[in-house]
PDB file of N, CA and C in Angstrom:
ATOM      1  N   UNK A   1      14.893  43.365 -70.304  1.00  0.00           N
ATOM      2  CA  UNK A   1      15.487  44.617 -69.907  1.00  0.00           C
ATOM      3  C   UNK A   1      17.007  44.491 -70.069  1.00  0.00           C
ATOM      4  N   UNK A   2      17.596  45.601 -70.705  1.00  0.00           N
ATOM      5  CA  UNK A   2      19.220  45.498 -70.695  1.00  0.00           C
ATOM      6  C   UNK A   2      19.658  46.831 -70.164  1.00  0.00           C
ATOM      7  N   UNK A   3      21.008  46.298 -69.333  1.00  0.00           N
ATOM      8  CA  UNK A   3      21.569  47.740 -69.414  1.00  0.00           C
ATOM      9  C   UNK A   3      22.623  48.043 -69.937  1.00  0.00           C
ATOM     10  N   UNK A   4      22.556  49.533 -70.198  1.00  0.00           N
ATOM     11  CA  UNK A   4      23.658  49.482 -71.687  1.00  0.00           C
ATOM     12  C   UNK A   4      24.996  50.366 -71.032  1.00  0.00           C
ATOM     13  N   UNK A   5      26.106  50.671 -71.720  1.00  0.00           N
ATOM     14  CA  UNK A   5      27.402  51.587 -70.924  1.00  0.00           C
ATOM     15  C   UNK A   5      26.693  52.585 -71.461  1.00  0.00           C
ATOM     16  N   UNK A   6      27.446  53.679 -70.996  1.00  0.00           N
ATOM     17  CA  UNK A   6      27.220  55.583 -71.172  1.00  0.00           C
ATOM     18  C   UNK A   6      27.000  55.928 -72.535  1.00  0.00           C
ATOM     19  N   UNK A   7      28.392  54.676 -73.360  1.00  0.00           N
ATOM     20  CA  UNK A   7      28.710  55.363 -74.699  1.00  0.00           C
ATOM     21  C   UNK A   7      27.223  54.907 -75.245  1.00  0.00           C
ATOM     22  N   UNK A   8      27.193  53.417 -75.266  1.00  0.00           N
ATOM     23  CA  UNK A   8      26.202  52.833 -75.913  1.00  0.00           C
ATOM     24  C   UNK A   8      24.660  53.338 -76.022  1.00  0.00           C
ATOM     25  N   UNK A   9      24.584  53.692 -74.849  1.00  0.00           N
ATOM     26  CA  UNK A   9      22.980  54.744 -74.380  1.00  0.00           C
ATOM     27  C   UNK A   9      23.515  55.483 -75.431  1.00  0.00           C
ATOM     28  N   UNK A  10      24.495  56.801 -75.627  1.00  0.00           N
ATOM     29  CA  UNK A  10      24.596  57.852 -75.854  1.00  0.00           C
ATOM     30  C   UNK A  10      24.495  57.707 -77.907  1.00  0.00           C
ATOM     31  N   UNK A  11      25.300  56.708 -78.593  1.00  0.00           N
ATOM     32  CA  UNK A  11      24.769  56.245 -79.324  1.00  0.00           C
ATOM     33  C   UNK A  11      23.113  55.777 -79.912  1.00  0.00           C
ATOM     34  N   UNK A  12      22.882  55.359 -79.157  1.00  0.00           N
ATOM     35  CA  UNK A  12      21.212  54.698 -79.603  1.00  0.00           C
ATOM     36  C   UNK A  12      20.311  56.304 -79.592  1.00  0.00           C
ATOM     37  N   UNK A  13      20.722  56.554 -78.269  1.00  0.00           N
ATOM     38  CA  UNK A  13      20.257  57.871 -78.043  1.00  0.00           C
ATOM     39  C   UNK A  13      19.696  58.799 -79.623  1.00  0.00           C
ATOM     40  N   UNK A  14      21.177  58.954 -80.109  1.00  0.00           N
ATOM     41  CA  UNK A  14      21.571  60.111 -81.065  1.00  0.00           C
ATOM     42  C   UNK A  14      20.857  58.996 -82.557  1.00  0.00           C
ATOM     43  N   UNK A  15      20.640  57.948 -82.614  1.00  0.00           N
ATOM     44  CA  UNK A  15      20.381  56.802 -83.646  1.00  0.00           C
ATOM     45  C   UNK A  15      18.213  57.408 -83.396  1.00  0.00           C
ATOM     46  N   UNK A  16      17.835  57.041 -82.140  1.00  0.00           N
ATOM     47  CA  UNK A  16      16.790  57.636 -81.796  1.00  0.00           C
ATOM     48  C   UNK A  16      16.224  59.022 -82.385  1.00  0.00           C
ATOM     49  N   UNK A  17      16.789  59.979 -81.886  1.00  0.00           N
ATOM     50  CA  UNK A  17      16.916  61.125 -82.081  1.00  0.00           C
ATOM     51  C   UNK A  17      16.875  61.836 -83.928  1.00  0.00           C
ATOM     52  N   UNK A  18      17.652  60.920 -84.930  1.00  0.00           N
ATOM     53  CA  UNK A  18      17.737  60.657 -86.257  1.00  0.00           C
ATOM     54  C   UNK A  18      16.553  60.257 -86.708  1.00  0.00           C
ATOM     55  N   UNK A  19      16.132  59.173 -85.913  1.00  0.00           N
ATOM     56  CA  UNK A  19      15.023  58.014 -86.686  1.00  0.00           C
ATOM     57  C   UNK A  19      13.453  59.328 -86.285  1.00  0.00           C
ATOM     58  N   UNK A  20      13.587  60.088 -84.837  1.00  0.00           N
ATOM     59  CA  UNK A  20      12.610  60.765 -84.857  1.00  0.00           C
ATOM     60  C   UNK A  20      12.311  62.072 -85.778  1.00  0.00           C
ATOM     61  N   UNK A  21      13.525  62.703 -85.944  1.00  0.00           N
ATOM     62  CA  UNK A  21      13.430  63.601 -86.575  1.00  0.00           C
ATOM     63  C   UNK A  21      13.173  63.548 -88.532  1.00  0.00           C
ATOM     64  N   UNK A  22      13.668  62.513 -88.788  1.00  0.00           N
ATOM     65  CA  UNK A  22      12.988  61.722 -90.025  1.00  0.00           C
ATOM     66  C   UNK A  22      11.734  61.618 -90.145  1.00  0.00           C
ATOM     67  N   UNK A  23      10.643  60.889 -89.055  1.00  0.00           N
ATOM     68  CA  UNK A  23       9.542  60.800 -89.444  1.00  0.00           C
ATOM     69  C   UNK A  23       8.657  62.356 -89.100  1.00  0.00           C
ATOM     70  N   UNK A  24       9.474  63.053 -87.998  1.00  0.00           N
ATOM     71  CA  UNK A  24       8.408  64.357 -87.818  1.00  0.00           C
ATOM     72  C   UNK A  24       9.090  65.271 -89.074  1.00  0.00           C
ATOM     73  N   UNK A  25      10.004  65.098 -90.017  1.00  0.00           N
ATOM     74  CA  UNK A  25      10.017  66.195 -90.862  1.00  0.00           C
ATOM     75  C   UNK A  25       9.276  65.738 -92.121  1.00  0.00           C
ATOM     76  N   UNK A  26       8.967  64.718 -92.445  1.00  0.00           N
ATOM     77  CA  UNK A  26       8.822  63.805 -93.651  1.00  0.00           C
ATOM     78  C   UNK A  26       7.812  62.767 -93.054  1.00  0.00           C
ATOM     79  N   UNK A  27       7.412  62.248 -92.046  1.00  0.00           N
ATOM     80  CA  UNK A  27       7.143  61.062 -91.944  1.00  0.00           C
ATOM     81  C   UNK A  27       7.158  59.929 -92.378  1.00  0.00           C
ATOM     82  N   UNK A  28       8.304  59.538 -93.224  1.00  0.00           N
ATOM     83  CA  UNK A  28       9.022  58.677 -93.205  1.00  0.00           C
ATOM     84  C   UNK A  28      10.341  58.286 -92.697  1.00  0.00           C
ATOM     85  N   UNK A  29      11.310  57.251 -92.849  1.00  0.00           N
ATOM     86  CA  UNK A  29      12.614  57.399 -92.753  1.00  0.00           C
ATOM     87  C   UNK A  29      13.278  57.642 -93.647  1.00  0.00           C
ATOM     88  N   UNK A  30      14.344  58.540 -93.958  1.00  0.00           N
ATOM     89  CA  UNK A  30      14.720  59.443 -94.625  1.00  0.00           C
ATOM     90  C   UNK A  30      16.269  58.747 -94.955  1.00  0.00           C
ATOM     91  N   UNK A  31      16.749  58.239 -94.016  1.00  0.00           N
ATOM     92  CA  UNK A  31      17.870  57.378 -93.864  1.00  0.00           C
ATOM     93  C   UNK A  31      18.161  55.794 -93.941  1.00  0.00           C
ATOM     94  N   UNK A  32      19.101  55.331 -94.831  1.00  0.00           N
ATOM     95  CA  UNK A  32      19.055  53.979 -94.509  1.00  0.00           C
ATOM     96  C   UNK A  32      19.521  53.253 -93.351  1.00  0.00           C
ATOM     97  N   UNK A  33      18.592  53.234 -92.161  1.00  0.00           N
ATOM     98  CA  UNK A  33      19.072  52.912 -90.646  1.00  0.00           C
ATOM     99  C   UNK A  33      19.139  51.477 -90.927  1.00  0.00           C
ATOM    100  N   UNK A  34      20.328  51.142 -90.315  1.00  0.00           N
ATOM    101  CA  UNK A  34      20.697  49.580 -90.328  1.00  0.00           C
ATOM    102  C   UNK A  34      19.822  48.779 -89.303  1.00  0.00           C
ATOM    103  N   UNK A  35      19.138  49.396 -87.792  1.00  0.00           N
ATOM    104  CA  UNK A  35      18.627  48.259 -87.105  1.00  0.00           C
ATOM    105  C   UNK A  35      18.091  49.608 -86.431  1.00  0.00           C
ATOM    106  N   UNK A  36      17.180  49.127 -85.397  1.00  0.00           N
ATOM    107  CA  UNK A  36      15.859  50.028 -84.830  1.00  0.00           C
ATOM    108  C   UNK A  36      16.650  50.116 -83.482  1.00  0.00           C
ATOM    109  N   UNK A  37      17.010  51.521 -83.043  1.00  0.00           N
ATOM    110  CA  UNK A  37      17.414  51.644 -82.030  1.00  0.00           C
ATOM    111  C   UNK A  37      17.477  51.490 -80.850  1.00  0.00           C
ATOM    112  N   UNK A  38      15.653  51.144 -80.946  1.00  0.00           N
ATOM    113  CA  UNK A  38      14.980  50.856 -79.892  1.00  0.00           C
ATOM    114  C   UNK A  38      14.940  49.301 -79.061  1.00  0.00           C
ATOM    115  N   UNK A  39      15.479  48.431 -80.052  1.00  0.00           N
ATOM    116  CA  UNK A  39      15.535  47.009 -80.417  1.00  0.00           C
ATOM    117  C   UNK A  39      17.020  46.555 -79.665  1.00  0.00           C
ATOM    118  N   UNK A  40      16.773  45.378 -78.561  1.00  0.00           N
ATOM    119  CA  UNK A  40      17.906  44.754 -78.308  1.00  0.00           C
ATOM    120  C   UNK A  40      18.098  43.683 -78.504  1.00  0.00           C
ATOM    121  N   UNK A  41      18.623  42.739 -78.936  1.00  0.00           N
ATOM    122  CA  UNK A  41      18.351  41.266 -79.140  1.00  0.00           C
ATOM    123  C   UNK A  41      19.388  40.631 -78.180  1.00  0.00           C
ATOM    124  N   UNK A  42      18.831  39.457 -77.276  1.00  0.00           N
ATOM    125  CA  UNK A  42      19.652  38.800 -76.410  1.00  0.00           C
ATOM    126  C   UNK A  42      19.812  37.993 -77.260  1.00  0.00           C
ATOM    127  N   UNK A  43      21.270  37.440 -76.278  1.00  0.00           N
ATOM    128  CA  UNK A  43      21.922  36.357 -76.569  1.00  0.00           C
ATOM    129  C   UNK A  43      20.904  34.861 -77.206  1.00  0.00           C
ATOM    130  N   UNK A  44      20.156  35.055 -76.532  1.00  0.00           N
ATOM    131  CA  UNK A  44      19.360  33.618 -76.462  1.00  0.00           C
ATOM    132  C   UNK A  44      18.138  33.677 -77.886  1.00  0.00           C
ATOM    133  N   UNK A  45      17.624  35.150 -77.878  1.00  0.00           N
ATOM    134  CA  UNK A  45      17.101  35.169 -78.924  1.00  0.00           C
ATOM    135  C   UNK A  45      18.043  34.980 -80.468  1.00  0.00           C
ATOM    136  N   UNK A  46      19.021  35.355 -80.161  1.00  0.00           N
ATOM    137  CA  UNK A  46      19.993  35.080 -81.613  1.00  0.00           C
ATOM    138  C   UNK A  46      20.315  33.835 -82.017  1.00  0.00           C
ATOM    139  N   UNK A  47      20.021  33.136 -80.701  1.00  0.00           N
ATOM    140  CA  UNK A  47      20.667  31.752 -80.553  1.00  0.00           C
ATOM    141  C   UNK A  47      19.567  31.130 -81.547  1.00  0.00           C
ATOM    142  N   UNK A  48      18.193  31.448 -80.803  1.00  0.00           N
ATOM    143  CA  UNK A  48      16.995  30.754 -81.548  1.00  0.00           C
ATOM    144  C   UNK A  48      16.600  31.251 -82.840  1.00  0.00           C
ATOM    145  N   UNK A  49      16.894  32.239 -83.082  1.00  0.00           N
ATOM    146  CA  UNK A  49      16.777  32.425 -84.441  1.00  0.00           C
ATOM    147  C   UNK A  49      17.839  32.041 -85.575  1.00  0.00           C
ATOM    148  N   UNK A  50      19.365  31.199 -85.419  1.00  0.00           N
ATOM    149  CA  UNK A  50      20.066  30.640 -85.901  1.00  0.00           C
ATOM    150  C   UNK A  50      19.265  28.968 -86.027  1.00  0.00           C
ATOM    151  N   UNK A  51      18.725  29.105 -84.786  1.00  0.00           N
ATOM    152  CA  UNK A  51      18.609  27.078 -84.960  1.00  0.00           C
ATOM    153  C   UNK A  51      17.029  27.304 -85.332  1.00  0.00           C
ATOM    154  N   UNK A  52      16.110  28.243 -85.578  1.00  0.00           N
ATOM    155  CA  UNK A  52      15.145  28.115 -86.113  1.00  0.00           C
ATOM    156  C   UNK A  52      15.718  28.161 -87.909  1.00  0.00           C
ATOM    157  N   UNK A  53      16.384  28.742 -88.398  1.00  0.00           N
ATOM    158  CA  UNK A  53      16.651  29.104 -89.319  1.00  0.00           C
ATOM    159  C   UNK A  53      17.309  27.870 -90.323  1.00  0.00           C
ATOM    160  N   UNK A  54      18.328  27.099 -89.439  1.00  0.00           N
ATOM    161  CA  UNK A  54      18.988  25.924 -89.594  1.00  0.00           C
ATOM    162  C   UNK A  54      17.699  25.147 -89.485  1.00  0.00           C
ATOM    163  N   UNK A  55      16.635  24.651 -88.790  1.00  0.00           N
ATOM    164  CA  UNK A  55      15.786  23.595 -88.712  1.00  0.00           C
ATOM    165  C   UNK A  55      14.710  24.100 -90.144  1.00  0.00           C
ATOM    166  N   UNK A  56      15.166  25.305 -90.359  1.00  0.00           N
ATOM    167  CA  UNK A  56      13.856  25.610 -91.562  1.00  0.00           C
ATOM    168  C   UNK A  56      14.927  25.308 -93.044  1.00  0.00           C
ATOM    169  N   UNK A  57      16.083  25.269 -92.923  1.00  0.00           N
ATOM    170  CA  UNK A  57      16.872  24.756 -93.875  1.00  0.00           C
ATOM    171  C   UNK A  57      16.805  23.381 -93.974  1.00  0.00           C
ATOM    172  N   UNK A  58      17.163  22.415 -92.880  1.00  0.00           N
ATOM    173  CA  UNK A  58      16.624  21.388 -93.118  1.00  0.00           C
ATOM    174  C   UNK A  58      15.653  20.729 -93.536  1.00  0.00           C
ATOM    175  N   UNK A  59      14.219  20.866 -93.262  1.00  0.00           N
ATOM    176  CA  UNK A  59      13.550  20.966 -94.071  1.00  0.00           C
ATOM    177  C   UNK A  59      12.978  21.547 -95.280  1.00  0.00           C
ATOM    178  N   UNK A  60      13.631  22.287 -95.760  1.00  0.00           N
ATOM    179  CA  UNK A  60      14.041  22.353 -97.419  1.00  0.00           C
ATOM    180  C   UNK A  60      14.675  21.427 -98.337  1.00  0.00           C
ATOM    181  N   UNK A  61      15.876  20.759 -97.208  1.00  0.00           N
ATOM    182  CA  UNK A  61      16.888  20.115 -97.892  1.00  0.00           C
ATOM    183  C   UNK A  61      16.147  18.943 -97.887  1.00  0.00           C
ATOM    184  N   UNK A  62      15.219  18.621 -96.516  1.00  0.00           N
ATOM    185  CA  UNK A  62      14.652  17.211 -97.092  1.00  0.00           C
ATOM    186  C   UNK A  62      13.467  17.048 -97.909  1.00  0.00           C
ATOM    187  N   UNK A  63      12.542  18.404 -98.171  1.00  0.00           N
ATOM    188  CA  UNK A  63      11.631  18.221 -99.272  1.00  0.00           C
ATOM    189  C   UNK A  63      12.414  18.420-100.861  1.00  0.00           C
ATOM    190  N   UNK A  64      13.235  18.864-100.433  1.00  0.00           N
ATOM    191  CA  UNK A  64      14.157  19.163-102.028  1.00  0.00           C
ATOM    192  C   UNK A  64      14.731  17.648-102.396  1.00  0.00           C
ATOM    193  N   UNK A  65      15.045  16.815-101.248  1.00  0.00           N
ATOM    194  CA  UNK A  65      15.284  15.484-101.878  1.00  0.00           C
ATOM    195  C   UNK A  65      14.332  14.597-102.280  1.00  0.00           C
ATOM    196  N   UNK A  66      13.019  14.731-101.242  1.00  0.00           N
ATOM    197  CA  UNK A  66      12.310  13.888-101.818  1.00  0.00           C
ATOM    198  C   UNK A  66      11.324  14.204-103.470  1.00  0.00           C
ATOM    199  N   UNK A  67      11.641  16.148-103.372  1.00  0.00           N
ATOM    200  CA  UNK A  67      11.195  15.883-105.070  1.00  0.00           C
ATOM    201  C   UNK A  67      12.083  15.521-106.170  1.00  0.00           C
ATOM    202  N   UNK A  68      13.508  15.273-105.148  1.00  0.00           N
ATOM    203  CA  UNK A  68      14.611  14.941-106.634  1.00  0.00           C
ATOM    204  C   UNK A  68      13.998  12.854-106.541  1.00  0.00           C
ATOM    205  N   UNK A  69      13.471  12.191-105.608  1.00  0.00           N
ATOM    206  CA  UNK A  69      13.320  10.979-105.915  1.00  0.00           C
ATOM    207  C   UNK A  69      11.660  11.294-106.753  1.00  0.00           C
ATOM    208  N   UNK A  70      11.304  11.789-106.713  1.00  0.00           N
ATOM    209  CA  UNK A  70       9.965  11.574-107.228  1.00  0.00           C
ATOM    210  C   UNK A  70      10.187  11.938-108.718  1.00  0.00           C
ATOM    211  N   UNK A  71      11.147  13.043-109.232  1.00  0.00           N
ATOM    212  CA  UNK A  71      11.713  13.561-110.489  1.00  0.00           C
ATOM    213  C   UNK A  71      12.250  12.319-110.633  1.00  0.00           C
ATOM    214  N   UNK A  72      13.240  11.363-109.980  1.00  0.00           N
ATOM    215  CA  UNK A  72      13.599   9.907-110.605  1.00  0.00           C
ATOM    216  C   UNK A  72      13.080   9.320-111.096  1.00  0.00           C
ATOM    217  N   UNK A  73      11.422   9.363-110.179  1.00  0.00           N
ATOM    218  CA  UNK A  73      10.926   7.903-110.425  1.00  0.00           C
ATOM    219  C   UNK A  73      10.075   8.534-112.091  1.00  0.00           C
ATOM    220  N   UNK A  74      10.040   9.693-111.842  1.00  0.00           N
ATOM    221  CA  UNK A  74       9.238  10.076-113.209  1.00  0.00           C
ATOM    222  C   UNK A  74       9.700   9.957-114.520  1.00  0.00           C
ATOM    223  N   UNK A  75      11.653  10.254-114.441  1.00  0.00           N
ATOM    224  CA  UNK A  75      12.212   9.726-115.303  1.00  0.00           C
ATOM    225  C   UNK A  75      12.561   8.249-115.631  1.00  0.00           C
ATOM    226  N   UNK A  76      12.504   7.879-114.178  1.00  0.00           N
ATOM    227  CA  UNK A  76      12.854   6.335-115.250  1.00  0.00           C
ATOM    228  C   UNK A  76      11.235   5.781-115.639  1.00  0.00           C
ATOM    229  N   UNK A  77      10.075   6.170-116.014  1.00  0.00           N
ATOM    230  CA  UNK A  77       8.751   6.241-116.177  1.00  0.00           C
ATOM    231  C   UNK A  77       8.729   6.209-117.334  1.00  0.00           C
ATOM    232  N   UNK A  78       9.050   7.305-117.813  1.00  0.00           N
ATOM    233  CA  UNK A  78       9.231   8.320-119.199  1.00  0.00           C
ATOM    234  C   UNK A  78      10.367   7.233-119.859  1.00  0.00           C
ATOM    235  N   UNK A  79      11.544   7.034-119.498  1.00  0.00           N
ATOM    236  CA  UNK A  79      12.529   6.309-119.904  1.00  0.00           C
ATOM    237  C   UNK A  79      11.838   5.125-120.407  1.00  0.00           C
ATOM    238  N   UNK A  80      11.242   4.718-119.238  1.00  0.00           N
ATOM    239  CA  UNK A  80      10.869   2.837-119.688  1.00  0.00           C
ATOM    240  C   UNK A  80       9.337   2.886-121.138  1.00  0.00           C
ATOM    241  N   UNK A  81       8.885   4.636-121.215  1.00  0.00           N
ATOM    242  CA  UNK A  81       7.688   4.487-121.979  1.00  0.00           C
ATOM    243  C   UNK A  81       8.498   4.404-123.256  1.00  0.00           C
ATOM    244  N   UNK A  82       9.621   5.077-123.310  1.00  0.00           N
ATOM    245  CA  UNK A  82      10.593   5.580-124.586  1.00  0.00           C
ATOM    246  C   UNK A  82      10.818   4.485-125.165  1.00  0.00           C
ATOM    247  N   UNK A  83      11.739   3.333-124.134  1.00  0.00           N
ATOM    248  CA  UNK A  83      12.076   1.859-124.602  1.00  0.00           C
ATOM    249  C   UNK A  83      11.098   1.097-125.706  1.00  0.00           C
ATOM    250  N   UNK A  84       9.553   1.236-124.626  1.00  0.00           N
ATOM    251  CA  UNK A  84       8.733   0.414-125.096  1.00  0.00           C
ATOM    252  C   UNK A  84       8.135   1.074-126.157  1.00  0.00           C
ATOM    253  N   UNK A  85       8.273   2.280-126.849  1.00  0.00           N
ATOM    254  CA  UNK A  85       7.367   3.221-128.384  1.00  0.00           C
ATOM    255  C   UNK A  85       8.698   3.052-128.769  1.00  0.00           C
ATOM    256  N   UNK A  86       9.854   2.922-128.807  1.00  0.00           N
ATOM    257  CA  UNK A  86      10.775   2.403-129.642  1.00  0.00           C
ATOM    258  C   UNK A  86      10.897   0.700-129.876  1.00  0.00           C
ATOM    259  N   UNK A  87      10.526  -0.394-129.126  1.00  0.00           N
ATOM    260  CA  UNK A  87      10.496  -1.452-129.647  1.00  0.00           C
ATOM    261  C   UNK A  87       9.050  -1.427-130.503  1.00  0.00           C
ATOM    262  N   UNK A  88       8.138  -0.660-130.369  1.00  0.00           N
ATOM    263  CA  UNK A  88       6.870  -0.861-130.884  1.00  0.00           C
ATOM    264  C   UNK A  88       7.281  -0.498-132.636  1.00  0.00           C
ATOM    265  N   UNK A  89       8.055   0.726-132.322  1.00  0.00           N
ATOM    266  CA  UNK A  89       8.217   1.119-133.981  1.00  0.00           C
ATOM    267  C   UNK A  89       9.153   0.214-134.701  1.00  0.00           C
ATOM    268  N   UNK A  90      10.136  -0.172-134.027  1.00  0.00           N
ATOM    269  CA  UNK A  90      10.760  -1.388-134.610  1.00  0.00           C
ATOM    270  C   UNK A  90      10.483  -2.666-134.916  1.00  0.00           C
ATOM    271  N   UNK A  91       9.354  -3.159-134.143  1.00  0.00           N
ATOM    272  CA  UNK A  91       8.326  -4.726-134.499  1.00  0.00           C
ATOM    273  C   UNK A  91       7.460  -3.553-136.025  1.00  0.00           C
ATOM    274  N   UNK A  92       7.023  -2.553-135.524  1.00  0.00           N
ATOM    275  CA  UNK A  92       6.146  -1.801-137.348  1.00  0.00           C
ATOM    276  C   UNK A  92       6.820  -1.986-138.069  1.00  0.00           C
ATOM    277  N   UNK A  93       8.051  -0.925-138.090  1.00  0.00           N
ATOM    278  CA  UNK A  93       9.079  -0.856-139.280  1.00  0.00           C
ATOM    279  C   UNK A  93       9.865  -2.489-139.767  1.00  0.00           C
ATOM    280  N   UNK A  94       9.708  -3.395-139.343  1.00  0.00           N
ATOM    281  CA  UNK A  94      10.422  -4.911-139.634  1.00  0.00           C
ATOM    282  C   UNK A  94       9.168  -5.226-140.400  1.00  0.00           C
ATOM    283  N   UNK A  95       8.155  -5.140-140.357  1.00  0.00           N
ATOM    284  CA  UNK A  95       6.341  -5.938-140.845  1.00  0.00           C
ATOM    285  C   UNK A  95       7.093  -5.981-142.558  1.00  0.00           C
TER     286      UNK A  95
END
């Protein structure tokens, strides 16, 4: 539950009032409303949705590293097959 000043009611109010008259003329929204009037977000919820957001970045950043080691190990794989079909053609080509 929040309570809001005069202006702020009187705002949402008139934001309300927009968003209703949109869907009873059209039933849709008719306007590009930036946030739902009806909607308050506390402090604490903003809080958690920053450090949920940050903990879901982090784990990006650490599956994004471990496919850059697994892309390593694949290249130096590929690398070491290259070495060895190039000494192979060079013991052919010497015969």
């Amino acid at each position: 539950m929040f309570l809001w000043s005069y202006e702020k009611f009187k705002l949402r109010l008139e934001l309300m009032a927009d968003w209703y008259a949109d869907l009873r003329d059209g039933g849709t929204l008719n306007r590009d409303h930036i946030f739902d009037p009806w909607l308050e977000i506390s402090d604490e919820e903003i809080k958690q949705n920053a450090e949920d957001q940050n903990e879901n970045t982090d784990n990006k950043i650490i599956k994004l590293r471990e496919k850059l080691e697994e892309e390593k190990v694949k290249l130096g794989e590929i690398k070491l097959n290259k070495d060895n079909l190039l000494m192979k053609l060079e013991k052919f080509l010497s015969k």
